[in-house]
N, C-alpha and C. Protein backbone atom coordinates (compact mmCIF):
# COMPACT_ATOMS: atom_id res chain seq x y z
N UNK A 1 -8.99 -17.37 12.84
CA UNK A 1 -8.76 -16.17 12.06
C UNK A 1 -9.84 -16.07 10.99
N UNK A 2 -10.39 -14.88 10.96
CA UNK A 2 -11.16 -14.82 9.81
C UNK A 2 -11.22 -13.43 9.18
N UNK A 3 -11.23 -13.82 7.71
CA UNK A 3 -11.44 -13.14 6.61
C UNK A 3 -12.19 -12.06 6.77
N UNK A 4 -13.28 -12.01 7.16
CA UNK A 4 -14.41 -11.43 7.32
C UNK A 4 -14.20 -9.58 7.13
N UNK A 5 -13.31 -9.10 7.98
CA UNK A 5 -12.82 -7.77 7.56
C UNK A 5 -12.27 -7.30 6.50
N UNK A 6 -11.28 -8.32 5.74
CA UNK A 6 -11.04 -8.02 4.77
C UNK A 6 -12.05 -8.13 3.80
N UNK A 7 -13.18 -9.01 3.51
CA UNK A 7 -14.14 -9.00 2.36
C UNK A 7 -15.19 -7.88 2.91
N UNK A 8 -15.24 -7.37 3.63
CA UNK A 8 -16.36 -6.12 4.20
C UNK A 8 -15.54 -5.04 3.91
N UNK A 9 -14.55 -4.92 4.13
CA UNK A 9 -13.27 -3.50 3.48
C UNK A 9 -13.55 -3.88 1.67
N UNK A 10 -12.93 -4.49 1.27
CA UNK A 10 -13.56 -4.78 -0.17
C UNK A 10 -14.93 -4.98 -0.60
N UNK A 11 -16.09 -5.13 -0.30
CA UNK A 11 -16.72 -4.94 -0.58
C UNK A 11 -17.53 -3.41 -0.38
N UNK A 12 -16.94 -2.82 0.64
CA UNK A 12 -17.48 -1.20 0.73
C UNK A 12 -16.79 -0.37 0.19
N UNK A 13 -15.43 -0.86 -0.13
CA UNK A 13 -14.86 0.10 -1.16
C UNK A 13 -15.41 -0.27 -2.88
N UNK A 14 -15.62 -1.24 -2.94
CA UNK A 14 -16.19 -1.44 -4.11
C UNK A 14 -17.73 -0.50 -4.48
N UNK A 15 -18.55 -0.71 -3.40
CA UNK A 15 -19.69 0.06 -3.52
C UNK A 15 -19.43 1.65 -3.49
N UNK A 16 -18.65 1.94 -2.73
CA UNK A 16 -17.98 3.43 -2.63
C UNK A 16 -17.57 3.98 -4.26
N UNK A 17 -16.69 3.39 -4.95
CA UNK A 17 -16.18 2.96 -6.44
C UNK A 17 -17.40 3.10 -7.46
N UNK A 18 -18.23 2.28 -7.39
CA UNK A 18 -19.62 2.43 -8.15
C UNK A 18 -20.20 3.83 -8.80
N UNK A 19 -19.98 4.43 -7.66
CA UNK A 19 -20.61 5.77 -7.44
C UNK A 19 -19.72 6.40 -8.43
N UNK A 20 -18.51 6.18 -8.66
CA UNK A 20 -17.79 7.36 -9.54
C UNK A 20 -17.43 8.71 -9.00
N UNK A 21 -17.08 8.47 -7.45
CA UNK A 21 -16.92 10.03 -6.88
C UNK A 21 -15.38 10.18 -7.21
N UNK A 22 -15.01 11.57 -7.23
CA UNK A 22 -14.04 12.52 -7.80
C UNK A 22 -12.98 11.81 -6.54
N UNK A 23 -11.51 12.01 -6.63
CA UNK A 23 -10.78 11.50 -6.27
C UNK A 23 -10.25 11.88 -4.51
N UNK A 24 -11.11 13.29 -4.39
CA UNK A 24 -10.74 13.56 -2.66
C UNK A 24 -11.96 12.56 -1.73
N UNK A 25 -13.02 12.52 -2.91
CA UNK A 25 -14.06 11.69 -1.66
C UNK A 25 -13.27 10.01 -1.44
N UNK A 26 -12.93 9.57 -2.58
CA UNK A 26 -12.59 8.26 -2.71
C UNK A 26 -11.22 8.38 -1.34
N UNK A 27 -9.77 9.30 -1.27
CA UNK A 27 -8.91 9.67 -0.39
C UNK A 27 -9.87 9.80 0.67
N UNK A 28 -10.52 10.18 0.84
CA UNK A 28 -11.42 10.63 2.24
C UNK A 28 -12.47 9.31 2.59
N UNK A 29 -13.00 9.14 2.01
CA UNK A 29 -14.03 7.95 2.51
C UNK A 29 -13.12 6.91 2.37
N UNK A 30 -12.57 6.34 1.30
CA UNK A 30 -11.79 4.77 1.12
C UNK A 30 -10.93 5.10 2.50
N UNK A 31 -10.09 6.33 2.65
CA UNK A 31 -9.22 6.38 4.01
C UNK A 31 -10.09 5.92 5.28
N UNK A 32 -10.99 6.20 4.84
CA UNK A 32 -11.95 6.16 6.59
C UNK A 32 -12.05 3.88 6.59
N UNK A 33 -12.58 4.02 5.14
CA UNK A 33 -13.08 2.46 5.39
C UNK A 33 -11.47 1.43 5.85
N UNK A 34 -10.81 1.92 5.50
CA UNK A 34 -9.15 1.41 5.58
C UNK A 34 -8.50 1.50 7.35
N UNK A 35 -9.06 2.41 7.68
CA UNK A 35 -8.89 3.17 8.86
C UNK A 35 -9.46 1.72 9.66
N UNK A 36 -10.58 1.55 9.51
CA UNK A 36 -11.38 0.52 10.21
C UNK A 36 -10.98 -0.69 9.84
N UNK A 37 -10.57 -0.99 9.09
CA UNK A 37 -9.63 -2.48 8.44
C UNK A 37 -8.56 -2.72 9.57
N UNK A 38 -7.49 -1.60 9.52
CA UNK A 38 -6.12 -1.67 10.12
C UNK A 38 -6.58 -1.45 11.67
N UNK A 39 -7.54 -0.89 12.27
CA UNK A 39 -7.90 -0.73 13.70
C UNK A 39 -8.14 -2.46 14.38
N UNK A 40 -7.68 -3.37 13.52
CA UNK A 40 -8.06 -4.58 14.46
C UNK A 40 -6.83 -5.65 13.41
N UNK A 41 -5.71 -6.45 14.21
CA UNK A 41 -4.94 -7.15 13.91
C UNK A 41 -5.10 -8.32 14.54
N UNK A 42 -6.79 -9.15 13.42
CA UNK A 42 -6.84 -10.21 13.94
C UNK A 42 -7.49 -10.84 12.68
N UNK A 43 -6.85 -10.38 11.40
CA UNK A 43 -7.55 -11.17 10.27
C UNK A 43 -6.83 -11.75 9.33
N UNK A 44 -5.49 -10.71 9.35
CA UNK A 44 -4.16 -11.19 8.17
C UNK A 44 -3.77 -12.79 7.98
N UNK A 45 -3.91 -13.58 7.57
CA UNK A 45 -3.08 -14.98 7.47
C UNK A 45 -1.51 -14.98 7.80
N UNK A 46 -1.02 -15.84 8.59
CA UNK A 46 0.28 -15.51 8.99
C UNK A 46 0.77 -15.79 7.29
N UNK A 47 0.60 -16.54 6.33
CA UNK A 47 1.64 -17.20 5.18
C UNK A 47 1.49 -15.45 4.52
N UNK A 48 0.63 -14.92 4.85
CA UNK A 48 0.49 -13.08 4.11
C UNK A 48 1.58 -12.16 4.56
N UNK A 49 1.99 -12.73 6.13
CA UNK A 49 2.63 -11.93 6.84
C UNK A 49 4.24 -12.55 7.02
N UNK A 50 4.65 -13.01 6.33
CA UNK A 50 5.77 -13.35 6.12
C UNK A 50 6.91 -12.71 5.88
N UNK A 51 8.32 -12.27 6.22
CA UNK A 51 8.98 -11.56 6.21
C UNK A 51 9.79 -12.09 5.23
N UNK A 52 10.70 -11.30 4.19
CA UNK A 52 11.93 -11.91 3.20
C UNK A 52 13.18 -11.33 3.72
N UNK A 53 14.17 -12.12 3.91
CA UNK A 53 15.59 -11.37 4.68
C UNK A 53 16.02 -10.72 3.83
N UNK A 54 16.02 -10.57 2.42
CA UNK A 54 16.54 -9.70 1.28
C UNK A 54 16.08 -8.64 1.16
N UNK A 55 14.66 -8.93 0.72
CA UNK A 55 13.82 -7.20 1.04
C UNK A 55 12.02 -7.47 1.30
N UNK A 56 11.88 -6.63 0.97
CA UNK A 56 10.25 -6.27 1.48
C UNK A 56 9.38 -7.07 0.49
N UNK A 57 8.50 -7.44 1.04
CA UNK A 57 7.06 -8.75 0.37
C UNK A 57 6.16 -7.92 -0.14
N UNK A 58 5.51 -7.49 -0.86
CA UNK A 58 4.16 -7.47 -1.25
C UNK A 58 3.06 -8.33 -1.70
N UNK A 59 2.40 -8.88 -0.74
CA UNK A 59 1.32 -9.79 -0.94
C UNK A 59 0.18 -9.34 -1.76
N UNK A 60 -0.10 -9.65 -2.55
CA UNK A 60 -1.73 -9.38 -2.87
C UNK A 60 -2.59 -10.02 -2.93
N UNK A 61 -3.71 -9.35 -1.93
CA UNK A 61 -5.00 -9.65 -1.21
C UNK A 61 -6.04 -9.75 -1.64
N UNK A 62 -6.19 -8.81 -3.05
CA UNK A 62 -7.76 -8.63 -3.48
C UNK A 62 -7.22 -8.07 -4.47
N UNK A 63 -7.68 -8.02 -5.74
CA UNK A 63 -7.55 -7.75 -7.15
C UNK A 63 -8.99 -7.32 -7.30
N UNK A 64 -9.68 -6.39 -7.69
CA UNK A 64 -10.68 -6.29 -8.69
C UNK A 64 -11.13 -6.23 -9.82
N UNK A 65 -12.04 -7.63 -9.41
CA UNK A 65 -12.11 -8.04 -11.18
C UNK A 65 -11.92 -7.21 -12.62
N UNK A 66 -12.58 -5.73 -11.94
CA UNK A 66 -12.42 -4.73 -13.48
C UNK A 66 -11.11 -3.97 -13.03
N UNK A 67 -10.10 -4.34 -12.10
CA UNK A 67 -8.81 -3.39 -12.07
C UNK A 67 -9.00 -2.29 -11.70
N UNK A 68 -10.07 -1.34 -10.92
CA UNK A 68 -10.49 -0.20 -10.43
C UNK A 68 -9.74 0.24 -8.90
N UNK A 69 -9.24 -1.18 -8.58
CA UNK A 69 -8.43 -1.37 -7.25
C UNK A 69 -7.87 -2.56 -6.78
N UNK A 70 -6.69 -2.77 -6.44
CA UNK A 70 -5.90 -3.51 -5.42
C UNK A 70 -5.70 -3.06 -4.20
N UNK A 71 -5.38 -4.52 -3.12
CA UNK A 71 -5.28 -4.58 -2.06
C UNK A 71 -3.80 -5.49 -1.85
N UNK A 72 -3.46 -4.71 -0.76
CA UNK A 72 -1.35 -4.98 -0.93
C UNK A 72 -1.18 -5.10 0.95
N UNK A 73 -0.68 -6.68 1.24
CA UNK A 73 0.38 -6.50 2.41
C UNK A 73 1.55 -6.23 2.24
N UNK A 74 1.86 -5.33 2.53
CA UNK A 74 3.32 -4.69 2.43
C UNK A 74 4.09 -5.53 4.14
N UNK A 75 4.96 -6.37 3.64
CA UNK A 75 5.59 -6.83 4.90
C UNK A 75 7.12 -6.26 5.18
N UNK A 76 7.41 -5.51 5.57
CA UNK A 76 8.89 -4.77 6.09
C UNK A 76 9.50 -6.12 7.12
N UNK A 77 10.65 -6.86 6.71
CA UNK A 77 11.69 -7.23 7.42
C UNK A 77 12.16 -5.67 8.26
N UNK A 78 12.82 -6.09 9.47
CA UNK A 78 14.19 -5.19 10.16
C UNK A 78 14.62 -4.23 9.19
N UNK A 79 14.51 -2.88 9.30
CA UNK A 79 15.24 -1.91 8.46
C UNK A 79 15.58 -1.76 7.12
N UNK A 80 14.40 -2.78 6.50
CA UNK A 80 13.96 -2.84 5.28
C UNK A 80 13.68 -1.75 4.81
N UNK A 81 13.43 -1.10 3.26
CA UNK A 81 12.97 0.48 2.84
C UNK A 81 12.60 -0.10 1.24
N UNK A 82 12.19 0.75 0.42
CA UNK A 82 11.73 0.75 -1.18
C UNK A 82 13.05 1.83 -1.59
N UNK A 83 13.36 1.99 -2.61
CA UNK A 83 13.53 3.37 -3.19
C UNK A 83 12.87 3.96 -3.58
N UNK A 84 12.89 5.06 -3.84
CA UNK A 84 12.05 6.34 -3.96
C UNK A 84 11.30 6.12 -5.00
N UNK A 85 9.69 6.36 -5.04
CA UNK A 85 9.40 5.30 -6.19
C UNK A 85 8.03 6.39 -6.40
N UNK A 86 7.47 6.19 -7.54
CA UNK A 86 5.95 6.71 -7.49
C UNK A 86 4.88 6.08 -7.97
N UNK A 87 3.77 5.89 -8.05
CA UNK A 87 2.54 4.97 -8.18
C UNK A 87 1.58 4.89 -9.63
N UNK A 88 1.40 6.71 -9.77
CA UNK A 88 0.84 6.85 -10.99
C UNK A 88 -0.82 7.09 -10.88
N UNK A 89 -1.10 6.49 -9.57
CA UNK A 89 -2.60 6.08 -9.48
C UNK A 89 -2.78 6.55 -8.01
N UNK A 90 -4.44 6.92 -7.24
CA UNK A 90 -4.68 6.96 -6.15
C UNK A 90 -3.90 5.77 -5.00
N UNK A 91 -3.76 5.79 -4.14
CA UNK A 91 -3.34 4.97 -2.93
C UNK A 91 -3.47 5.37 -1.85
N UNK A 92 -3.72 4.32 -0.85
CA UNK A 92 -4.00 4.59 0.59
C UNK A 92 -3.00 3.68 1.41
N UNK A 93 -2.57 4.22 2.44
CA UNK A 93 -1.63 3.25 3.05
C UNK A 93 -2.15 3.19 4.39
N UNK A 94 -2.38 2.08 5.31
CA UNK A 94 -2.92 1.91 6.30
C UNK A 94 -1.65 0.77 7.28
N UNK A 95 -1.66 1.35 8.51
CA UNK A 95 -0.58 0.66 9.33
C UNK A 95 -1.11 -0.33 10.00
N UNK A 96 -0.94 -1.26 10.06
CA UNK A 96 -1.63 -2.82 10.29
C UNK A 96 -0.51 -2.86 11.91
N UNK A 97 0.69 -3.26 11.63
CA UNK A 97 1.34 -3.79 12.48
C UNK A 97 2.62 -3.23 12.79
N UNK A 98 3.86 -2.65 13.78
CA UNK A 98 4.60 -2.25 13.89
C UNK A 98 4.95 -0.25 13.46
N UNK A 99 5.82 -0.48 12.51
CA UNK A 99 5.59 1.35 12.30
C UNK A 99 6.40 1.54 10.58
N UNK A 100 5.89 2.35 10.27
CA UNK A 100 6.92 2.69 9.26
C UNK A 100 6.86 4.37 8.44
N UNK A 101 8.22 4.90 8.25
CA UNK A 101 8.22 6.18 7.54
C UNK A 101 7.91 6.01 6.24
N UNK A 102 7.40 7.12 6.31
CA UNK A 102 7.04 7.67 4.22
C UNK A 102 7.73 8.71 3.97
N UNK A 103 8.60 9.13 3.67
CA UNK A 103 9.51 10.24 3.30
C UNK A 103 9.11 10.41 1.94
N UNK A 104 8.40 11.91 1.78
CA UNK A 104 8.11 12.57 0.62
C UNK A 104 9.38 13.18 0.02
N UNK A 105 9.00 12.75 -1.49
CA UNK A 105 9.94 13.81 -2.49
C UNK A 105 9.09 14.00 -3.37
N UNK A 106 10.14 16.09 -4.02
CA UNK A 106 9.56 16.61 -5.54
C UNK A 106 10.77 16.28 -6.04
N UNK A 107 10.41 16.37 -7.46
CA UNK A 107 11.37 16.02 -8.63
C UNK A 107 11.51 17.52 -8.76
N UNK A 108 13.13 17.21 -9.50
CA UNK A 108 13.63 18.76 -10.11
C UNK A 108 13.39 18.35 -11.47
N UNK A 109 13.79 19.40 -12.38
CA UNK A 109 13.35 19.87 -13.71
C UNK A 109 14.01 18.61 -14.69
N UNK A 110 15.17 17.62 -13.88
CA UNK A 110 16.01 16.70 -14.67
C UNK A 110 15.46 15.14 -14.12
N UNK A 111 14.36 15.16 -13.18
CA UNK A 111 13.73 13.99 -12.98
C UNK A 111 14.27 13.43 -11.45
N UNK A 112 15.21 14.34 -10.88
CA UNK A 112 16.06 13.81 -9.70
C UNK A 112 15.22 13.93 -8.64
N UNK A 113 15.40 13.00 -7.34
CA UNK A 113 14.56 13.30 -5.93
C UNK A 113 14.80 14.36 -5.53
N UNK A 114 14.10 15.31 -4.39
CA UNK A 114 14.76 16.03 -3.24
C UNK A 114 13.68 15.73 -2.34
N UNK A 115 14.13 15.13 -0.92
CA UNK A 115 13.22 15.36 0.18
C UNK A 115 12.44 16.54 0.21
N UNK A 116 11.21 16.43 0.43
CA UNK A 116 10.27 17.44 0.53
C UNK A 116 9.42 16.90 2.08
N UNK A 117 9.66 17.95 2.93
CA UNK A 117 9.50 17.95 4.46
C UNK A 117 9.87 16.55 5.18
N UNK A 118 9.40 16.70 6.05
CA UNK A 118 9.95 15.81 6.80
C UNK A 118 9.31 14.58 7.29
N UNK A 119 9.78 13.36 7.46
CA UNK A 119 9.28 11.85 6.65
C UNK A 119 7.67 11.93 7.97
N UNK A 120 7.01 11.16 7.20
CA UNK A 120 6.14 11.06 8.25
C UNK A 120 5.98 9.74 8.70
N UNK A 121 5.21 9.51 10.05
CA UNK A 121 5.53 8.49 10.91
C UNK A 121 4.03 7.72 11.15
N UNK A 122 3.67 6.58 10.43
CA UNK A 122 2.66 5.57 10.52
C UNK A 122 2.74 4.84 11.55
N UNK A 123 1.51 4.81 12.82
CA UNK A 123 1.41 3.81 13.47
C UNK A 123 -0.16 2.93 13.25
N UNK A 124 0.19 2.08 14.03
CA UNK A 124 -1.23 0.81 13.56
C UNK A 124 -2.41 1.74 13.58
N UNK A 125 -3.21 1.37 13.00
CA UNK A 125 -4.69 1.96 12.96
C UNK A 125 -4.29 3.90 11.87
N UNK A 126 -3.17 4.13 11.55
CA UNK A 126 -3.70 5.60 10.91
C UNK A 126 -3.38 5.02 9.43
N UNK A 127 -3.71 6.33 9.23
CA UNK A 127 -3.74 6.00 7.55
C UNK A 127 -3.34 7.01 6.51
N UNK A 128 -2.61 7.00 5.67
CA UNK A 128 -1.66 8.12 4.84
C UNK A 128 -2.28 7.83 3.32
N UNK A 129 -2.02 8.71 2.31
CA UNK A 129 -2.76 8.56 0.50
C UNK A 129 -1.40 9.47 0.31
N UNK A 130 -1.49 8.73 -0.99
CA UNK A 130 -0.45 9.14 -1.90
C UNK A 130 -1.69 9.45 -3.81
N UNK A 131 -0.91 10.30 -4.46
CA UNK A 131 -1.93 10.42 -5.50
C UNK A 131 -0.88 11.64 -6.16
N UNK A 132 -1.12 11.15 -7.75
CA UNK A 132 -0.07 12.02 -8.59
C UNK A 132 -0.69 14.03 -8.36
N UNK A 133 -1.98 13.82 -7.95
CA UNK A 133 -2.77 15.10 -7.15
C UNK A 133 -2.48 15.52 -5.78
N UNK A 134 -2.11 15.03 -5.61
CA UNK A 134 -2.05 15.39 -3.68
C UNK A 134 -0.03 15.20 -3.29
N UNK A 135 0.79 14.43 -4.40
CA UNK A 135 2.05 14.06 -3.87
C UNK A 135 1.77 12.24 -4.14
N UNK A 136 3.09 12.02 -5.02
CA UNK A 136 2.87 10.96 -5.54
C UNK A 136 4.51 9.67 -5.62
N UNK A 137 5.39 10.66 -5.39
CA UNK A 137 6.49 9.98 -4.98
C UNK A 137 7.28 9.97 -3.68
N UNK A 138 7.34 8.96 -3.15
CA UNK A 138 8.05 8.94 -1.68
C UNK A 138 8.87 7.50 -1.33
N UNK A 139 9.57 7.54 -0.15
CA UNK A 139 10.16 6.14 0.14
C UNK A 139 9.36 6.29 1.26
N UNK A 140 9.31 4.49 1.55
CA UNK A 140 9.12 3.77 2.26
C UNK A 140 9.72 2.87 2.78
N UNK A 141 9.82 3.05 4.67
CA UNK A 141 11.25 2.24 5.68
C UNK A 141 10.28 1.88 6.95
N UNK A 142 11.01 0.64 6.76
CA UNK A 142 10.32 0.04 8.09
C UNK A 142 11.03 0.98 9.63
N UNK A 143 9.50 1.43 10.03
CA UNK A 143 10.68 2.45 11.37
C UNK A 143 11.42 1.53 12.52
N UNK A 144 11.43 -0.02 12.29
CA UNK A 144 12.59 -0.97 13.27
C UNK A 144 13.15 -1.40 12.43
N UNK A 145 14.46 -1.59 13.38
CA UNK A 145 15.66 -2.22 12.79
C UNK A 145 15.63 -3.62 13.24
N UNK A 146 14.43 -3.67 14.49
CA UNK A 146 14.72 -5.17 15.30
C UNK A 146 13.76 -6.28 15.27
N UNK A 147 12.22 -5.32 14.10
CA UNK A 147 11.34 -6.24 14.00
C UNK A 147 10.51 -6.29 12.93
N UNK A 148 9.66 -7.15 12.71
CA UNK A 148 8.82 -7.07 11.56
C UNK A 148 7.47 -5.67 11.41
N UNK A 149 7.13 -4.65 10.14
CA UNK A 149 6.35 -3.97 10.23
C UNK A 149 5.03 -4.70 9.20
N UNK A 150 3.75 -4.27 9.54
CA UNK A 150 3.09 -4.52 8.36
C UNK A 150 1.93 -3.67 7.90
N UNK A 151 1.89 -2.79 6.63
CA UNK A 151 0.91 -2.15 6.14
C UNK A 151 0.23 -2.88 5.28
N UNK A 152 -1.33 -2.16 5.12
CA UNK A 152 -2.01 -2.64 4.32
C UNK A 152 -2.27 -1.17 3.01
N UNK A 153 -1.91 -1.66 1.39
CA UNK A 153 -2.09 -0.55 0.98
C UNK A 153 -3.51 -0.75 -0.26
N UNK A 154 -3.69 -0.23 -0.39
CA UNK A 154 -4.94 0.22 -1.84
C UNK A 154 -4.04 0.92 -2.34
N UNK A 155 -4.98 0.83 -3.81
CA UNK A 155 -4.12 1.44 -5.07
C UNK A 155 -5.63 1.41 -5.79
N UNK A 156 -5.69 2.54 -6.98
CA UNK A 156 -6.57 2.71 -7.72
C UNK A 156 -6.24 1.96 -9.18
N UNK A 157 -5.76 0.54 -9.36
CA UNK A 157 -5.11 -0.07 -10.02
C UNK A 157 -4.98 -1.64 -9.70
N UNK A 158 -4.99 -2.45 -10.76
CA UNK A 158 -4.29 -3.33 -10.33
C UNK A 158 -2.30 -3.27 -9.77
N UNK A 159 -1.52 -2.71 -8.79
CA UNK A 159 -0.99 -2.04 -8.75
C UNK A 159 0.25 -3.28 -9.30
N UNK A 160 0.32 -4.53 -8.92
CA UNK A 160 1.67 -5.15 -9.37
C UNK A 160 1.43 -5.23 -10.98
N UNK A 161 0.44 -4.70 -11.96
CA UNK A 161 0.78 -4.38 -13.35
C UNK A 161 0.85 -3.27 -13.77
N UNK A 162 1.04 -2.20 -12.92
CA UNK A 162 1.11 -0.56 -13.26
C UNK A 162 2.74 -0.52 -13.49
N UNK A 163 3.11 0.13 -14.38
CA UNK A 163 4.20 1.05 -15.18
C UNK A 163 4.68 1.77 -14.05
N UNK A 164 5.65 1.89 -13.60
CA UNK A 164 6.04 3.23 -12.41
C UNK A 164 7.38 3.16 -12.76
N UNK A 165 7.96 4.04 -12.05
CA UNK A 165 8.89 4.45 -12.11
C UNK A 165 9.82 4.65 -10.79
N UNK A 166 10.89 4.33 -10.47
CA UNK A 166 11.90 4.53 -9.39
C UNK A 166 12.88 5.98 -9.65
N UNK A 167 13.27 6.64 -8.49
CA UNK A 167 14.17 7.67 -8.96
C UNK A 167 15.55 7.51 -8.23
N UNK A 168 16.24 7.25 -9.11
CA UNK A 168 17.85 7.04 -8.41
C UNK A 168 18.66 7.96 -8.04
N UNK A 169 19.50 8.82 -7.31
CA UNK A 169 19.87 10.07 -6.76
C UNK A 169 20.22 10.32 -8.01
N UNK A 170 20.92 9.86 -8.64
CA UNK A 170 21.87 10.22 -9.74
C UNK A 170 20.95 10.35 -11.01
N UNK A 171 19.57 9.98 -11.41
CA UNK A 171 18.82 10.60 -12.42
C UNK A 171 19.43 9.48 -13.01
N UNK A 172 18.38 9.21 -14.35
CA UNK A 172 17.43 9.36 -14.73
C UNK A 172 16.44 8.34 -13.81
N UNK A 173 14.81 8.30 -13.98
CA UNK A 173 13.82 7.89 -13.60
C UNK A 173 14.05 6.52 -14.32
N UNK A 174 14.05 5.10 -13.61
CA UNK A 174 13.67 3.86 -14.00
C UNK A 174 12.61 3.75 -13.92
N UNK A 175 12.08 3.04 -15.27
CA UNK A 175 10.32 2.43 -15.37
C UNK A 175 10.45 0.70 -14.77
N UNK A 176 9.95 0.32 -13.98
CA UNK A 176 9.53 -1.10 -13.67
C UNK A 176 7.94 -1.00 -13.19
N UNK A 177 7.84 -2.37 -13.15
CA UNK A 177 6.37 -3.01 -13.02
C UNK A 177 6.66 -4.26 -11.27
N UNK A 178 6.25 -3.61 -10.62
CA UNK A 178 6.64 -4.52 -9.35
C UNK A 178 6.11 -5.89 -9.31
N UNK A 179 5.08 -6.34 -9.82
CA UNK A 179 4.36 -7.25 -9.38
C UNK A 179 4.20 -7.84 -8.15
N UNK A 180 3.93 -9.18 -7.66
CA UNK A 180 4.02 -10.05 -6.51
C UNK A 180 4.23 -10.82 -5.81
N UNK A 181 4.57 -10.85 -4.64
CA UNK A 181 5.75 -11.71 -3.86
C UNK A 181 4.87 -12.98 -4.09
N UNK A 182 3.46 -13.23 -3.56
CA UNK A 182 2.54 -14.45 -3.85
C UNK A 182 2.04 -14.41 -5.39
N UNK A 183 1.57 -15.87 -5.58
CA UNK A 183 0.95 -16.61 -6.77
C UNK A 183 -0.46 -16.96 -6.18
N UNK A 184 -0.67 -17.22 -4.85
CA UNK A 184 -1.84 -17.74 -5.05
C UNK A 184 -2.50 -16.87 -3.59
N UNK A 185 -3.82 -16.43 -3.80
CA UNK A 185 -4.78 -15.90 -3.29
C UNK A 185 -5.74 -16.34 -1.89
N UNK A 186 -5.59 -15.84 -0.83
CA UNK A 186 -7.48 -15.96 -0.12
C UNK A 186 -8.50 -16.16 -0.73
N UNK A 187 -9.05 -16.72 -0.72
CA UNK A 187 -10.58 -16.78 -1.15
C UNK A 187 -11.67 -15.77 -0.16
N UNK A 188 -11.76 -14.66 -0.56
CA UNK A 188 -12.27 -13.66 0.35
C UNK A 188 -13.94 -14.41 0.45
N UNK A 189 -14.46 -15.02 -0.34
CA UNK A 189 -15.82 -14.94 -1.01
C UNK A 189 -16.19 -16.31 -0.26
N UNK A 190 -15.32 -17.50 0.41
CA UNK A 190 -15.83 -18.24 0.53
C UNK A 190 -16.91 -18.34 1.94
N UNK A 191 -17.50 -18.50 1.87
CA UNK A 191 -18.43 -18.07 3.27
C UNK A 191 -18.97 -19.00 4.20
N UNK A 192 -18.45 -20.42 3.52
CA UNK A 192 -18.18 -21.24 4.44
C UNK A 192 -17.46 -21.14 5.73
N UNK A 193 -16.39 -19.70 5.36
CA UNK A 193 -15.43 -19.65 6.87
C UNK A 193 -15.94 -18.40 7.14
N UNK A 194 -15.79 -18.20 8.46
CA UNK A 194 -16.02 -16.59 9.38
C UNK A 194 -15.38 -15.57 8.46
């Protein structure tokens, strides 16, 4: 197994980043470089891909040093889901392994969810953005009940120290800070390995 895709996805989104382009090129190009990440399921570390019988893992993969972006395995157990939650910051979600819905919601005037159209359906290799510009709150469900799913997400953030917020049917908006299922890291950089 090797690294190698993941430090070439991070490193071209980083150079992409440099540039300072406005937030549809970053959705549009970072989507494309992500696109090519998730088109091959032969780099993840199985200890990344680990399932929790309680709820859903978020691994993190890549931190950038100045916080301009994170990199997130999102691991879905069986019929696992988030609550309805929002980010605050750009994000890209890319389907690595299995399947999973994103069911969009708008807020009403008192902070409450309402489904807004109808959930959409991630398979391996596509790729979905979320952004407080484009639609910024939604849930996320693993689309099996019988097996493990796995996305890979970006965030324009270090995202397990971002402020967000959850929306509970019943109102008001909870603020939490998710952080991460792991403590300790890949070494993307070491180049001793493939």
């Amino acid at each position: 197994m090797s690294l190698s895709p993941l430090r070439d996805f991070v490193t071209a989104l980083g150079r992409l980043l440099d540039e300072r382009p406005p937030e549809p090129r970053i959705l549009d190009e970072g989507g494309a470089l992500l696109a090519r990440l998730v088109a091959r399921d032969d780099w993840l570390p199985d200890w990344l891909a680990v399932p929790d019988p309680a709820r859903y893992q978020q691994f993190l993969l890549h931190a950038d040093s100045t916080e301009r972006f994170s990199v997130v395995s999102f691991v879905w157990g069986p019929g696992q889901a988030t609550p309805v939650h929002d980010h605050t910051v750009w994000g890209l979600i890319g389907m690595l392994r299995g399947a999973e819905y994103s069911q969009p919601y708008t807020l009403d005037t008192q902070g409450r969810p309402h489904e807004s159209g109808p959930p959409v359906r991630l398979e391996p290799g596509q790729v979905e953005h979320v952004s407080p510009t484009v639609g910024d709150v939604h849930r996320v469900r693993n689309a099996y009940d019988d097996r493990v799913s796995i996305s890979i997400h970006v965030y324009g953030a270090n995202i397990g120290g971002v402020h967000r917020h959850t929306y509970p049917p019943e109102g008001p908006p909870k603020a939490f800070v998710s952080g991460y299922s792991n403590t300790a890291l890949p070494n993307l950089w070491d180049r001793s390995r493939p």
